[in-house]
PDB file of N, CA and C in Angstrom:
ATOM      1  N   UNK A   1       0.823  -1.191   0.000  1.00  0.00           N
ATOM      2  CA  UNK A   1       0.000   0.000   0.000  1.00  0.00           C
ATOM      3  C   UNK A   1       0.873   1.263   0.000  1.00  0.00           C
ATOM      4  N   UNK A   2       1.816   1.243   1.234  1.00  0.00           N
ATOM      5  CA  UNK A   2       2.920   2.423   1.080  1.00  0.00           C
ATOM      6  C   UNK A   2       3.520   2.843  -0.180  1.00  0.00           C
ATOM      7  N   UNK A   3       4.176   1.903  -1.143  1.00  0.00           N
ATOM      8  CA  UNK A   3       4.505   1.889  -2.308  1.00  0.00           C
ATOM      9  C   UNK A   3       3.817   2.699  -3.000  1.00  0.00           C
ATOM     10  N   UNK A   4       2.702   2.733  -3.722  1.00  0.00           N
ATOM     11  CA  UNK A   4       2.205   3.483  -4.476  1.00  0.00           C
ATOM     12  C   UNK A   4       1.738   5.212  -4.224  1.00  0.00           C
ATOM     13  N   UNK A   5       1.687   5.332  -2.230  1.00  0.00           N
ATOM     14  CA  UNK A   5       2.113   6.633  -2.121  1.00  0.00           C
ATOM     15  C   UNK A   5       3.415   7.054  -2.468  1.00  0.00           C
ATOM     16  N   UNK A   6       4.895   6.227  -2.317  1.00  0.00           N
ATOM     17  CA  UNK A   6       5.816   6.887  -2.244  1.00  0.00           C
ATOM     18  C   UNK A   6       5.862   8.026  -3.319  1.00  0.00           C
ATOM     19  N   UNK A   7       5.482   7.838  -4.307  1.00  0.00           N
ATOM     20  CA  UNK A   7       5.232   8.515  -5.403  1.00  0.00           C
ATOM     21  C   UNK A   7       4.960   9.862  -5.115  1.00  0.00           C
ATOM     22  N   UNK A   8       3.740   9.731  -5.028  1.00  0.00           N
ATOM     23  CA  UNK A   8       2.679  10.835  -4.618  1.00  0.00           C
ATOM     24  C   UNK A   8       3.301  11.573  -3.888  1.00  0.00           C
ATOM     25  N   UNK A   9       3.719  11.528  -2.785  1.00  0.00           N
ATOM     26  CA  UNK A   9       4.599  11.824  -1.321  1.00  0.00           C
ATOM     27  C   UNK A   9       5.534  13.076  -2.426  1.00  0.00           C
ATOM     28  N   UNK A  10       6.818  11.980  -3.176  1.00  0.00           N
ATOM     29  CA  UNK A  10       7.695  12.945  -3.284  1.00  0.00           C
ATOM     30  C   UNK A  10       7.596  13.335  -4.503  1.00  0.00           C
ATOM     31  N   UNK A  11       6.535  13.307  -5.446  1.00  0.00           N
ATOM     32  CA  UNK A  11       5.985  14.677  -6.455  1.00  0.00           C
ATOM     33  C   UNK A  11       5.232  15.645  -5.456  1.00  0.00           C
ATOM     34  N   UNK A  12       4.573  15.186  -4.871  1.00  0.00           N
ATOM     35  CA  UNK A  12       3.997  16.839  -3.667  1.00  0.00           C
ATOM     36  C   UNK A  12       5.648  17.758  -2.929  1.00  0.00           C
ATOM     37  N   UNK A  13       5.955  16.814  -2.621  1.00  0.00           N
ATOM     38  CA  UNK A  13       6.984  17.639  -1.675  1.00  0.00           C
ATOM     39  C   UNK A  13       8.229  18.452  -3.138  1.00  0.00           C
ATOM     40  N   UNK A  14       8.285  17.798  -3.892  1.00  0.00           N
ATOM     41  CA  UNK A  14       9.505  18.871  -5.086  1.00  0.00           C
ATOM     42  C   UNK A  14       8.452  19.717  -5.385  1.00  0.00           C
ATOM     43  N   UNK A  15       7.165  19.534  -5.641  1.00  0.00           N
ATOM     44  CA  UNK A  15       6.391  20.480  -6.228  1.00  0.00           C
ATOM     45  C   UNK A  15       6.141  22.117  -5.316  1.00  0.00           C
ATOM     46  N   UNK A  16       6.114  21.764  -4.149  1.00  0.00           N
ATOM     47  CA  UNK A  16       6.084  22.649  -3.077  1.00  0.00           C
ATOM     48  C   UNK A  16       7.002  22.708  -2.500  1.00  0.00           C
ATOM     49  N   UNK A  17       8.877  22.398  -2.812  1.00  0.00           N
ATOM     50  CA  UNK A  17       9.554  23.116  -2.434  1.00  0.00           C
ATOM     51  C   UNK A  17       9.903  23.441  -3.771  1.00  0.00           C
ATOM     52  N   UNK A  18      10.044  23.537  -5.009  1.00  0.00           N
ATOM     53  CA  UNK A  18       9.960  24.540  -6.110  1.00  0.00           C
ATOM     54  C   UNK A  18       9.028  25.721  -6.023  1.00  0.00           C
ATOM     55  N   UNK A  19       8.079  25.616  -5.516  1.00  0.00           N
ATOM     56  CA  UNK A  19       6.879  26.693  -5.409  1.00  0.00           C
ATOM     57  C   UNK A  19       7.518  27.893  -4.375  1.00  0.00           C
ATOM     58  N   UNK A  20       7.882  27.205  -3.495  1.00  0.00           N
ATOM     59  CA  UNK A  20       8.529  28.108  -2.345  1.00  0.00           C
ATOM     60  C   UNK A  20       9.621  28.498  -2.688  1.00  0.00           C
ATOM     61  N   UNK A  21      11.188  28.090  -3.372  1.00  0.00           N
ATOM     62  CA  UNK A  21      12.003  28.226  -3.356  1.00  0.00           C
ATOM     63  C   UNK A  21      12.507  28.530  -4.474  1.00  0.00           C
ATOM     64  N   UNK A  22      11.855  28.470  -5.603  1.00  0.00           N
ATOM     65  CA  UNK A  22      11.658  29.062  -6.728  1.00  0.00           C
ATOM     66  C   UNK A  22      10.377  29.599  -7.576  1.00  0.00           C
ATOM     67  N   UNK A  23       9.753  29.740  -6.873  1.00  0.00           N
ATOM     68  CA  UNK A  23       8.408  30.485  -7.528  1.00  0.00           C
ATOM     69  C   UNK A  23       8.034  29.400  -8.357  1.00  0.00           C
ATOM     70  N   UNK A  24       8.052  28.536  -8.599  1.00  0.00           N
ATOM     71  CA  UNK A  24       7.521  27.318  -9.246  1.00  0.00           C
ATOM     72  C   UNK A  24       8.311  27.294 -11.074  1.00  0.00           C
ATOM     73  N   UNK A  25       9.061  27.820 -11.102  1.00  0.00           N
ATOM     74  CA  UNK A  25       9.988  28.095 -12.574  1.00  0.00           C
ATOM     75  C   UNK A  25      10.597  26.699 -12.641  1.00  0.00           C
ATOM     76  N   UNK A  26      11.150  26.198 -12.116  1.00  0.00           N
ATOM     77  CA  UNK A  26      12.013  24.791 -12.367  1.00  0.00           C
ATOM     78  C   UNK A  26      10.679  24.140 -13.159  1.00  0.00           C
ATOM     79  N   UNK A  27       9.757  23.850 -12.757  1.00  0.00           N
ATOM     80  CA  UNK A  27       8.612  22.886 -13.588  1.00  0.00           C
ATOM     81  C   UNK A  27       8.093  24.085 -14.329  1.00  0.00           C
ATOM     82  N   UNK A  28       8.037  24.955 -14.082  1.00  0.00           N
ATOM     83  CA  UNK A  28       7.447  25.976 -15.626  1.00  0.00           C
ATOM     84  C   UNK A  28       8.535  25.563 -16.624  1.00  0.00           C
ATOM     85  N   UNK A  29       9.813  25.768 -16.743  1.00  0.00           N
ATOM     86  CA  UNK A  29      10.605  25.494 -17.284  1.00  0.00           C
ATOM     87  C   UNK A  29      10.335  24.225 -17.951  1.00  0.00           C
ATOM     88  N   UNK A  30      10.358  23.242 -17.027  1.00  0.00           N
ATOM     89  CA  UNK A  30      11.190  21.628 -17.762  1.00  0.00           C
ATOM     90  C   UNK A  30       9.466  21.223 -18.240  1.00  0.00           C
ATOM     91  N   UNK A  31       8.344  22.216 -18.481  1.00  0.00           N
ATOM     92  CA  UNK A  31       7.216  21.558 -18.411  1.00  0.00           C
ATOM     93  C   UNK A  31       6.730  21.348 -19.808  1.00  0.00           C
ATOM     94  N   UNK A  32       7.823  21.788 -21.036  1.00  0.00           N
ATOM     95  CA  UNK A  32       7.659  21.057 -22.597  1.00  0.00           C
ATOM     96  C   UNK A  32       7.896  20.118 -22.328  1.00  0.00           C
ATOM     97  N   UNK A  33       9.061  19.266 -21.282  1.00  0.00           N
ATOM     98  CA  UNK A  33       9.486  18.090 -21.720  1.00  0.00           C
ATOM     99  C   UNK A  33       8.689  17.186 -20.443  1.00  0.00           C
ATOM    100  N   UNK A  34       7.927  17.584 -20.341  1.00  0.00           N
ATOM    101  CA  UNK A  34       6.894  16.423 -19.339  1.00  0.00           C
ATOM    102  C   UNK A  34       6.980  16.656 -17.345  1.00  0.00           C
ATOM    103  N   UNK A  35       7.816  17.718 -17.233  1.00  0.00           N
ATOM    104  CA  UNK A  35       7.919  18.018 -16.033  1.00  0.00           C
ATOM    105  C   UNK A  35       9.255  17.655 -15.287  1.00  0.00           C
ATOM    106  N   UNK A  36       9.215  17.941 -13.668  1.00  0.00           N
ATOM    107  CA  UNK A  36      10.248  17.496 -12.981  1.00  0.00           C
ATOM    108  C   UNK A  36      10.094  15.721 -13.206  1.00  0.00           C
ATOM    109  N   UNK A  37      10.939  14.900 -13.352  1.00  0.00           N
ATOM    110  CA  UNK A  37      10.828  13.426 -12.994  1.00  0.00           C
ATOM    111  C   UNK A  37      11.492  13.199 -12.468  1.00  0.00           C
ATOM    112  N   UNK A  38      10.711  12.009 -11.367  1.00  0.00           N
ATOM    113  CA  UNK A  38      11.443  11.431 -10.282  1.00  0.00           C
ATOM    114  C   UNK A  38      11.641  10.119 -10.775  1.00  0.00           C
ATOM    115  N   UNK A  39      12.385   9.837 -10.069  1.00  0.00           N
ATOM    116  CA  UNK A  39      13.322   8.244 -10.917  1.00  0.00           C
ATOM    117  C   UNK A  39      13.598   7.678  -9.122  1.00  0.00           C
ATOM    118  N   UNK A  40      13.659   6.490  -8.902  1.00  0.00           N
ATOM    119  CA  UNK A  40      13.716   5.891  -7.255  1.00  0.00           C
ATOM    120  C   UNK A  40      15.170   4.518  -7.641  1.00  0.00           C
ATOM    121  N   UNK A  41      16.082   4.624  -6.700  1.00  0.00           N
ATOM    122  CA  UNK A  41      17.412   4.142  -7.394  1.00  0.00           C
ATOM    123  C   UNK A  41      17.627   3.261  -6.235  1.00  0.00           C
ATOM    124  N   UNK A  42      18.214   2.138  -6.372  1.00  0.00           N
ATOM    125  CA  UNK A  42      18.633   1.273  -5.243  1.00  0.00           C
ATOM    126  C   UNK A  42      19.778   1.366  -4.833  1.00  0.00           C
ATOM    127  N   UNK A  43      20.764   1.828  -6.312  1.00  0.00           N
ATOM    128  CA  UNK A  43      22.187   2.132  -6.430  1.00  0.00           C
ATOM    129  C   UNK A  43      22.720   2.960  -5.413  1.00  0.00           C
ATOM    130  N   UNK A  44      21.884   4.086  -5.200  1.00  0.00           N
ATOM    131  CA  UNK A  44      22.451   5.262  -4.445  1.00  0.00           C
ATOM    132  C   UNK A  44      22.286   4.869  -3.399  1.00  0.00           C
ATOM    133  N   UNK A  45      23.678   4.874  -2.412  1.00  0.00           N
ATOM    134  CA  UNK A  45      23.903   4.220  -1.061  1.00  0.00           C
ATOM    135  C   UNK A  45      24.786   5.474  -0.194  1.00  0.00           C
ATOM    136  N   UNK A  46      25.593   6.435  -1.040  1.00  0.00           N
ATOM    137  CA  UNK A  46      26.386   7.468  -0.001  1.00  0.00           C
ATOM    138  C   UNK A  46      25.397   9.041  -0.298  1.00  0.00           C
ATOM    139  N   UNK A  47      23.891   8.804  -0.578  1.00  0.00           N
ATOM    140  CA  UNK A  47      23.811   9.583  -0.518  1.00  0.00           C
ATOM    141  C   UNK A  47      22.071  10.129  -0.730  1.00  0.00           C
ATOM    142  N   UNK A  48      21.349  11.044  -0.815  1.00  0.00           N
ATOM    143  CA  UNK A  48      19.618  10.665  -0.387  1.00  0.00           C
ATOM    144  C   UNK A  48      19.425  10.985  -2.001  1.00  0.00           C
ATOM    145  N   UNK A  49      19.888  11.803  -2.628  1.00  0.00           N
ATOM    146  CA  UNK A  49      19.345  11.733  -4.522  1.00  0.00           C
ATOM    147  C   UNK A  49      20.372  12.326  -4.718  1.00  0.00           C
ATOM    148  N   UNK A  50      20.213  12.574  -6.219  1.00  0.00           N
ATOM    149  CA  UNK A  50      20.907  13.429  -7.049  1.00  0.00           C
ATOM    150  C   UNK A  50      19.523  14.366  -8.415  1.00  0.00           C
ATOM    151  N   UNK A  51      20.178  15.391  -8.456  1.00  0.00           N
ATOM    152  CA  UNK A  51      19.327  16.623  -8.997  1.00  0.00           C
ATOM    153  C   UNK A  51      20.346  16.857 -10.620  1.00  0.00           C
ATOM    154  N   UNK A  52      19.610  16.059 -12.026  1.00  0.00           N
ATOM    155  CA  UNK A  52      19.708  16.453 -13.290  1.00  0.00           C
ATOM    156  C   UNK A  52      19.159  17.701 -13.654  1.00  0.00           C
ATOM    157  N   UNK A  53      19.631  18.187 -14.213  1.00  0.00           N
ATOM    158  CA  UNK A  53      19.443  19.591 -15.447  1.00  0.00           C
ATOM    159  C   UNK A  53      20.085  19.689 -16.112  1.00  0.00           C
ATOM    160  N   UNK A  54      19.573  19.756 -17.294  1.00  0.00           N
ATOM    161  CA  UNK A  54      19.708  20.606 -18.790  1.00  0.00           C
ATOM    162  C   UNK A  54      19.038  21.238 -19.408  1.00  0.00           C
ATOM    163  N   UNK A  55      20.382  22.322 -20.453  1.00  0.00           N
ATOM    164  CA  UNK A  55      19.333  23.082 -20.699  1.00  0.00           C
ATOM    165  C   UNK A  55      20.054  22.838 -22.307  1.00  0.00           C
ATOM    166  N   UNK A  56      19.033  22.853 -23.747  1.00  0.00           N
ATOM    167  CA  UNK A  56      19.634  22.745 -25.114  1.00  0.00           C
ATOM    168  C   UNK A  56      18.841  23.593 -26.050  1.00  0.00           C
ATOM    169  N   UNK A  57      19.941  24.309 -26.213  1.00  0.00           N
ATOM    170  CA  UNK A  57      19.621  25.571 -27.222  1.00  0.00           C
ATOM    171  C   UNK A  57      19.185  25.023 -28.797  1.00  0.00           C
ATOM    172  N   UNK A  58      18.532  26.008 -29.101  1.00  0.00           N
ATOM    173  CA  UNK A  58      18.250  25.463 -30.864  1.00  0.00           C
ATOM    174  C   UNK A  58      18.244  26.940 -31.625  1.00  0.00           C
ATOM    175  N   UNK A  59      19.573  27.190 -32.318  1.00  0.00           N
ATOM    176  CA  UNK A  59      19.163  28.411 -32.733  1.00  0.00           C
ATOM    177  C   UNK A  59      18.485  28.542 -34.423  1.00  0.00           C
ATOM    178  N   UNK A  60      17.704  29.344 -34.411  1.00  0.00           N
ATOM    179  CA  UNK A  60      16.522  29.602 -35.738  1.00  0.00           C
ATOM    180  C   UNK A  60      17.065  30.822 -36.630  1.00  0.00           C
ATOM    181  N   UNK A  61      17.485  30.748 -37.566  1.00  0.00           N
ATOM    182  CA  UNK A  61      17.787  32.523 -38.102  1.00  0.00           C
ATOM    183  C   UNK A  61      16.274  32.444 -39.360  1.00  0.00           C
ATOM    184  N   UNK A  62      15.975  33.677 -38.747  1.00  0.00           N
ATOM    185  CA  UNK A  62      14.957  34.333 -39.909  1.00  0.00           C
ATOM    186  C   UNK A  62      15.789  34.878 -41.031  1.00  0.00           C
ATOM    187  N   UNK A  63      14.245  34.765 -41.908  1.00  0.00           N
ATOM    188  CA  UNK A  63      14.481  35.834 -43.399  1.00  0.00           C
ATOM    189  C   UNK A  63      15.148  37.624 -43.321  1.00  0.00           C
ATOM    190  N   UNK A  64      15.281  37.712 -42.017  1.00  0.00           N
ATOM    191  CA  UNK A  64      15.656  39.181 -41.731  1.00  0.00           C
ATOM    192  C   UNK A  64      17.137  39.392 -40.937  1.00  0.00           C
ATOM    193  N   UNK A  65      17.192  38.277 -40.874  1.00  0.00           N
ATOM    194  CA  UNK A  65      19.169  38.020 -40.622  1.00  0.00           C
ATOM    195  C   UNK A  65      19.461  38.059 -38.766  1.00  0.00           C
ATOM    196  N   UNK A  66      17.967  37.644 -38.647  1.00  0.00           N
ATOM    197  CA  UNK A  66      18.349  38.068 -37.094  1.00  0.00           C
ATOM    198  C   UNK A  66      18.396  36.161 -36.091  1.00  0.00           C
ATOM    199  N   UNK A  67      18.312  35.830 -35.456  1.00  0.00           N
ATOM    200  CA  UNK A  67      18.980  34.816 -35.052  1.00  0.00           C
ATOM    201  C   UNK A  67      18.193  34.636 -33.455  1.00  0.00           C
ATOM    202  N   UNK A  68      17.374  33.844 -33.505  1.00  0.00           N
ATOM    203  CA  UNK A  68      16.307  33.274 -32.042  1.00  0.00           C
ATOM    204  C   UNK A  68      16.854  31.761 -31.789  1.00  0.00           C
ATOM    205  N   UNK A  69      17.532  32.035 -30.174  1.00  0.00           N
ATOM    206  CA  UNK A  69      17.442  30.766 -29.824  1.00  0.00           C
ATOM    207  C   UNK A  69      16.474  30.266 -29.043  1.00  0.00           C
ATOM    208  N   UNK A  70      15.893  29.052 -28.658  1.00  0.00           N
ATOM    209  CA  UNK A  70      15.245  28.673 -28.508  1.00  0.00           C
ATOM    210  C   UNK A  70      15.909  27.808 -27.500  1.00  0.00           C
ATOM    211  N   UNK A  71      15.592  27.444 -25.737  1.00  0.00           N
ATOM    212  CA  UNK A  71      15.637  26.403 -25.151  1.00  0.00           C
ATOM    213  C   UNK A  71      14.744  25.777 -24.709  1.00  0.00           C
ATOM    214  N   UNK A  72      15.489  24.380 -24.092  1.00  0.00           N
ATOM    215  CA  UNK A  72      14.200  23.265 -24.114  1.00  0.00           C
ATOM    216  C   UNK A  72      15.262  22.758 -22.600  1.00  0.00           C
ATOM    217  N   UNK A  73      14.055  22.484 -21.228  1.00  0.00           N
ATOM    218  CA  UNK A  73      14.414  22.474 -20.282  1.00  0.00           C
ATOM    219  C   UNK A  73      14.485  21.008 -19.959  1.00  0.00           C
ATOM    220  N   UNK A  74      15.310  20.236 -19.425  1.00  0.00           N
ATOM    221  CA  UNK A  74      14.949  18.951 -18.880  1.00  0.00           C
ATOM    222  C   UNK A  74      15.182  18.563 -17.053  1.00  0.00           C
ATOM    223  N   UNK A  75      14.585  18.405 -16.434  1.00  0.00           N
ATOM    224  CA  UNK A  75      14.816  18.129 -15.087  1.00  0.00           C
ATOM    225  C   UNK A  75      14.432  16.689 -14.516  1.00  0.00           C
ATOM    226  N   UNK A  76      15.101  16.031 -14.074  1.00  0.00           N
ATOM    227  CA  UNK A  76      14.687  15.080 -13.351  1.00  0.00           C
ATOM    228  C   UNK A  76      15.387  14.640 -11.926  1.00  0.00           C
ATOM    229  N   UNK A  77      15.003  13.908 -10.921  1.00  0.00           N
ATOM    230  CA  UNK A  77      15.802  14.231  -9.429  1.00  0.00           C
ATOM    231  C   UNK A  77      15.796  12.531  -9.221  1.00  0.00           C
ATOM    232  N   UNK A  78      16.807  11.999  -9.023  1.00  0.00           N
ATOM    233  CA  UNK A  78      16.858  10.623  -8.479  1.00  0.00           C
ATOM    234  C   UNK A  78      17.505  10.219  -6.854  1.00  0.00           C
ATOM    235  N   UNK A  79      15.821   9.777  -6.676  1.00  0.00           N
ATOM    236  CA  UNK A  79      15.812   9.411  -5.042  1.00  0.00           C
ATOM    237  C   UNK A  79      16.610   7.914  -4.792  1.00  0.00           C
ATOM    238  N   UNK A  80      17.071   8.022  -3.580  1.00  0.00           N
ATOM    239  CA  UNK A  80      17.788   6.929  -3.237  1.00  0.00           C
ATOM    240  C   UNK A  80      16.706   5.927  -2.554  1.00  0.00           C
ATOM    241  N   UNK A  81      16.297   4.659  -2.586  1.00  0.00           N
ATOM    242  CA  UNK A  81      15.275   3.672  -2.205  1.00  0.00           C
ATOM    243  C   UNK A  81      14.969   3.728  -0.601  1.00  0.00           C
ATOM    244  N   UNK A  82      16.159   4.113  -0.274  1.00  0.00           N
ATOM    245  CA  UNK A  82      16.008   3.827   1.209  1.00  0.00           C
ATOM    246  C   UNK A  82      15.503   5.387   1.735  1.00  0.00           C
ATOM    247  N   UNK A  83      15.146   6.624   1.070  1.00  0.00           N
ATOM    248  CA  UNK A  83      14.853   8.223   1.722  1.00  0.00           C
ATOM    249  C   UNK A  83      13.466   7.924   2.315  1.00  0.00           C
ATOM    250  N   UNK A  84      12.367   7.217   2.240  1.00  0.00           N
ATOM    251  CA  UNK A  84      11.159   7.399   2.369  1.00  0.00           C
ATOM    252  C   UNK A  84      10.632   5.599   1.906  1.00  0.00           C
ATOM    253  N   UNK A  85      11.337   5.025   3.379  1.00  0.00           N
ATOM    254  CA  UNK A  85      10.106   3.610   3.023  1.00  0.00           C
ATOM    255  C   UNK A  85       9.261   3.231   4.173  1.00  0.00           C
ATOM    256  N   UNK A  86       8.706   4.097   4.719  1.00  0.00           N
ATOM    257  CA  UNK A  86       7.590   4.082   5.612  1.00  0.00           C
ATOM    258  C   UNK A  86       7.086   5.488   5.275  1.00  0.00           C
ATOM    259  N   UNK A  87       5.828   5.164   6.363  1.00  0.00           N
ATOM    260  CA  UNK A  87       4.592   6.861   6.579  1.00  0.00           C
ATOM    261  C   UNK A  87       5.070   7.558   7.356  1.00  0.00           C
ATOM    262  N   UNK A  88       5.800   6.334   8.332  1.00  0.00           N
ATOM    263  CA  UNK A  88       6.389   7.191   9.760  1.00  0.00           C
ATOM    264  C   UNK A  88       7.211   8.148   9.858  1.00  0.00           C
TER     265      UNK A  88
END
């Protein structure tokens, strides 16, 4: 039963400490490419996650010689298995 909150749990909690701690821009940002994603790792043992970002430019030149880049945000945060395996 716990399992299928863990989820829930820690998309609420990045969502509302982005909201607080960045005005909610990290997921405005990465939100072409499907949002913040959380990924849950067994691997990670020295440490509670790790926090991905990128950012990839695409530049466009118009018929008028002028030159728009364009980025595309990606975020995802990988929790370590053992941060959250109870309610308690």
């Amino acid at each position: 039963m716990f399992e299928a909150q863990k989820q829930t749990i820690a998309e609420l909690f990045v969502r509302e400490l982005d909201n607080r701690v960045c005005g909610g821009e990290v997921q405005r940002l990465a939100s072409t490419t499907g949002g913040i994603k959380l990924e849950w790792s067994k691997k990670l043992n020295s440490t509670a996650g790790r926090a991905h970002w990128r950012r990839e430019g695409t530049k466009m030149c118009g018929e008028d010689g002028t030159t728009t880049t364009t980025y595309i945000h990606t975020a995802s945060i990988e929790l370590a298995e053992k941060v959250i395996d109870n309610e308690g």
